[in-house]
C-alpha atoms as a PDB file:
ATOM      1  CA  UNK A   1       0.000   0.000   0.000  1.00  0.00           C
ATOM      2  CA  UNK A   2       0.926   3.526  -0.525  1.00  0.00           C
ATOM      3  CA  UNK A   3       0.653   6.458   0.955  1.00  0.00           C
ATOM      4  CA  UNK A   4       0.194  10.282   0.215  1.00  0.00           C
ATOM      5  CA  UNK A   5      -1.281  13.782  -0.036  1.00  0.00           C
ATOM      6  CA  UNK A   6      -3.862  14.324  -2.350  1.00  0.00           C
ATOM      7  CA  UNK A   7      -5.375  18.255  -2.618  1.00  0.00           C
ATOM      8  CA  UNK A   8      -8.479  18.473  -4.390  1.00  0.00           C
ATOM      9  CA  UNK A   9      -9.662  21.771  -5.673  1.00  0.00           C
ATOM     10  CA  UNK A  10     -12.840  22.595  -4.554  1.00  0.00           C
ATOM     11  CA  UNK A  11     -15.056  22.160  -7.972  1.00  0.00           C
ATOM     12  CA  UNK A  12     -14.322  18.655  -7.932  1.00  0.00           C
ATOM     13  CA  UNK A  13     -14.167  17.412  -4.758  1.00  0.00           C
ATOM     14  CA  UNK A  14     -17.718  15.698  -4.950  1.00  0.00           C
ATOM     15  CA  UNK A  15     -16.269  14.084  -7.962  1.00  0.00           C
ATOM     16  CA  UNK A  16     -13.184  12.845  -6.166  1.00  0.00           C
ATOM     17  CA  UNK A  17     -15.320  11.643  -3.256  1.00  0.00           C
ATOM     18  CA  UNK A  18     -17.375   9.354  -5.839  1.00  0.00           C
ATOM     19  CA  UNK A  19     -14.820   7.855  -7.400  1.00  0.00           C
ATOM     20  CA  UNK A  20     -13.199   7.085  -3.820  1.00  0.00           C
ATOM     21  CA  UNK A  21     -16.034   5.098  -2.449  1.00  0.00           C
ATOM     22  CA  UNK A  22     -16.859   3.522  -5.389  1.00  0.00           C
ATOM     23  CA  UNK A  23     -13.199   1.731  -4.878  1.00  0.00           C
ATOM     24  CA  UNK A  24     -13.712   2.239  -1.402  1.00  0.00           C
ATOM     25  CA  UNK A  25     -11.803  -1.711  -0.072  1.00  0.00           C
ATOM     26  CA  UNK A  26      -8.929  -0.147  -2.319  1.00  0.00           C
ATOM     27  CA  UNK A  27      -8.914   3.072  -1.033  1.00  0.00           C
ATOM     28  CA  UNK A  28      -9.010   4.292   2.773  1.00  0.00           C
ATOM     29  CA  UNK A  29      -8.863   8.119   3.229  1.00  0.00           C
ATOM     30  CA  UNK A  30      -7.821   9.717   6.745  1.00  0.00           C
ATOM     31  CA  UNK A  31      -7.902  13.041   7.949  1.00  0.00           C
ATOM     32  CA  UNK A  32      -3.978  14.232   9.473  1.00  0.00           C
ATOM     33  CA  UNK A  33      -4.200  15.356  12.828  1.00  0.00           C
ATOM     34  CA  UNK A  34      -1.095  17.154  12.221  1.00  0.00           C
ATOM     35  CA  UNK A  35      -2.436  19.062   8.958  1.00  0.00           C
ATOM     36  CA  UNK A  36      -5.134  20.217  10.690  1.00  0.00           C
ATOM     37  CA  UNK A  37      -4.106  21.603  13.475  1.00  0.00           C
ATOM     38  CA  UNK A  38      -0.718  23.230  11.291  1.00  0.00           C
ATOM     39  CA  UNK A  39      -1.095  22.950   7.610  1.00  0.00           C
ATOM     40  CA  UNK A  40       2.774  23.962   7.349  1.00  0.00           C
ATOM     41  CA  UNK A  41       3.637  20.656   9.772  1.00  0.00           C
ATOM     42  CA  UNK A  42       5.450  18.642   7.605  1.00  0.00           C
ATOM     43  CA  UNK A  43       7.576  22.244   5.995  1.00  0.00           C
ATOM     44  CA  UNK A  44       8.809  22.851   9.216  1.00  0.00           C
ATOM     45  CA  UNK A  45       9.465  19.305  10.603  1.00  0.00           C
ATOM     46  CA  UNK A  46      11.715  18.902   7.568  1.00  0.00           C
ATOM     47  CA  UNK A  47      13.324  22.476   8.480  1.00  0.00           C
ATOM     48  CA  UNK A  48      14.104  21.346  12.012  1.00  0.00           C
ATOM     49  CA  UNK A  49      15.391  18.388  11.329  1.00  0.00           C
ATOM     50  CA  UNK A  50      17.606  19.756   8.293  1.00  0.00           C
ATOM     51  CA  UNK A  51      18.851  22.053  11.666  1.00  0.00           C
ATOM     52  CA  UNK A  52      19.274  19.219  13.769  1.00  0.00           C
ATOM     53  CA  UNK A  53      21.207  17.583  11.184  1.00  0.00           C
ATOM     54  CA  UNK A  54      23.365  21.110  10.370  1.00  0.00           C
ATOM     55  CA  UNK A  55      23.726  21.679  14.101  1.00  0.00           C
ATOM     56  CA  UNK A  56      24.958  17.707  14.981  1.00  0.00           C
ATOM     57  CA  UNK A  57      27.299  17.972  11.966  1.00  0.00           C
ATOM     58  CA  UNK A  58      28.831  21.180  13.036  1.00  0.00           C
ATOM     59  CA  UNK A  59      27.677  23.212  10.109  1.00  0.00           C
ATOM     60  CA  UNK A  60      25.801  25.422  12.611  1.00  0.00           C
ATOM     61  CA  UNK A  61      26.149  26.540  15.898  1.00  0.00           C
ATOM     62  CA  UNK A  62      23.519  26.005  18.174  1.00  0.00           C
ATOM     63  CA  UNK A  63      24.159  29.213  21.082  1.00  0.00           C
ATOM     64  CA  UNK A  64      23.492  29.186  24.370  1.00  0.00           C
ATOM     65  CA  UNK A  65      20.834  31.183  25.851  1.00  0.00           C
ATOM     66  CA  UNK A  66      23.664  33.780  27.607  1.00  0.00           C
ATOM     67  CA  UNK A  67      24.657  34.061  23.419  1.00  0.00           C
ATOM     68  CA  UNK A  68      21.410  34.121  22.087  1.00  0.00           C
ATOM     69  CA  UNK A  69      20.710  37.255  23.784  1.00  0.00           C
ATOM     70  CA  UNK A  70      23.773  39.016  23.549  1.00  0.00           C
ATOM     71  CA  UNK A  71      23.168  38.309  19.524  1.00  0.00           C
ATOM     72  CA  UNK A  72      19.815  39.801  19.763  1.00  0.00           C
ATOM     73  CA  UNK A  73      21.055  42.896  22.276  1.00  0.00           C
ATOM     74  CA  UNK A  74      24.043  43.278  19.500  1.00  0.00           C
ATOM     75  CA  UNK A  75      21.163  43.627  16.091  1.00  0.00           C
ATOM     76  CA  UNK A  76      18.793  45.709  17.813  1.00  0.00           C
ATOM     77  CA  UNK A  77      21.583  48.425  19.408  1.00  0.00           C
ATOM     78  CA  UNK A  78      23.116  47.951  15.530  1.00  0.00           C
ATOM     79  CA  UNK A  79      19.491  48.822  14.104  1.00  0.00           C
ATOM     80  CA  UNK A  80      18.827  51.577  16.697  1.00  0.00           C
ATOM     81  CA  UNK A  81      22.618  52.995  15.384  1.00  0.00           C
ATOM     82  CA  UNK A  82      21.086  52.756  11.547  1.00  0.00           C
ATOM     83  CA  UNK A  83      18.379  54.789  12.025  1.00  0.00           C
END
């Protein structure tokens, strides 16, 4: 069996929903829990884990809190010195 993500424009969604019960022991449609609540899930699960990867790798540096903020402090006081 496969499995994936099938968007069906609205003017032929009845149509689509026809043809899926008429095959309906071939064909099993569930809603994703995770689409629903964010349609973007899967985008940014697939961002995170390319960071995870880039961070474990050593691509990226993943800061510490203490360095987070000082990088933050250090754009906004060069933003407020571009004005």
């Amino acid at each position: 069996m496969h499995t994936f993500t099938v968007k069906v424009q609205d003017s032929v969604f009845q149509e689509f929903l026809n043809f899926v019960s008429k095959r309906k022991e071939n064909i099993e449609i569930t809603k994703d829990e995770n689409l629903e609540l964010d349609p973007y899930f899967y985008e940014r699960q697939h961002k995170l884990h390319q960071i995870r990867g880039d961070v474990q790798s050593g691509r990226m540096k993943l800061l510490s809190q203490k360095e987070s903020d000082a990088e933050v402090d250090l754009l906004f006081n060069e933003l407020e010195n571009n004005r």
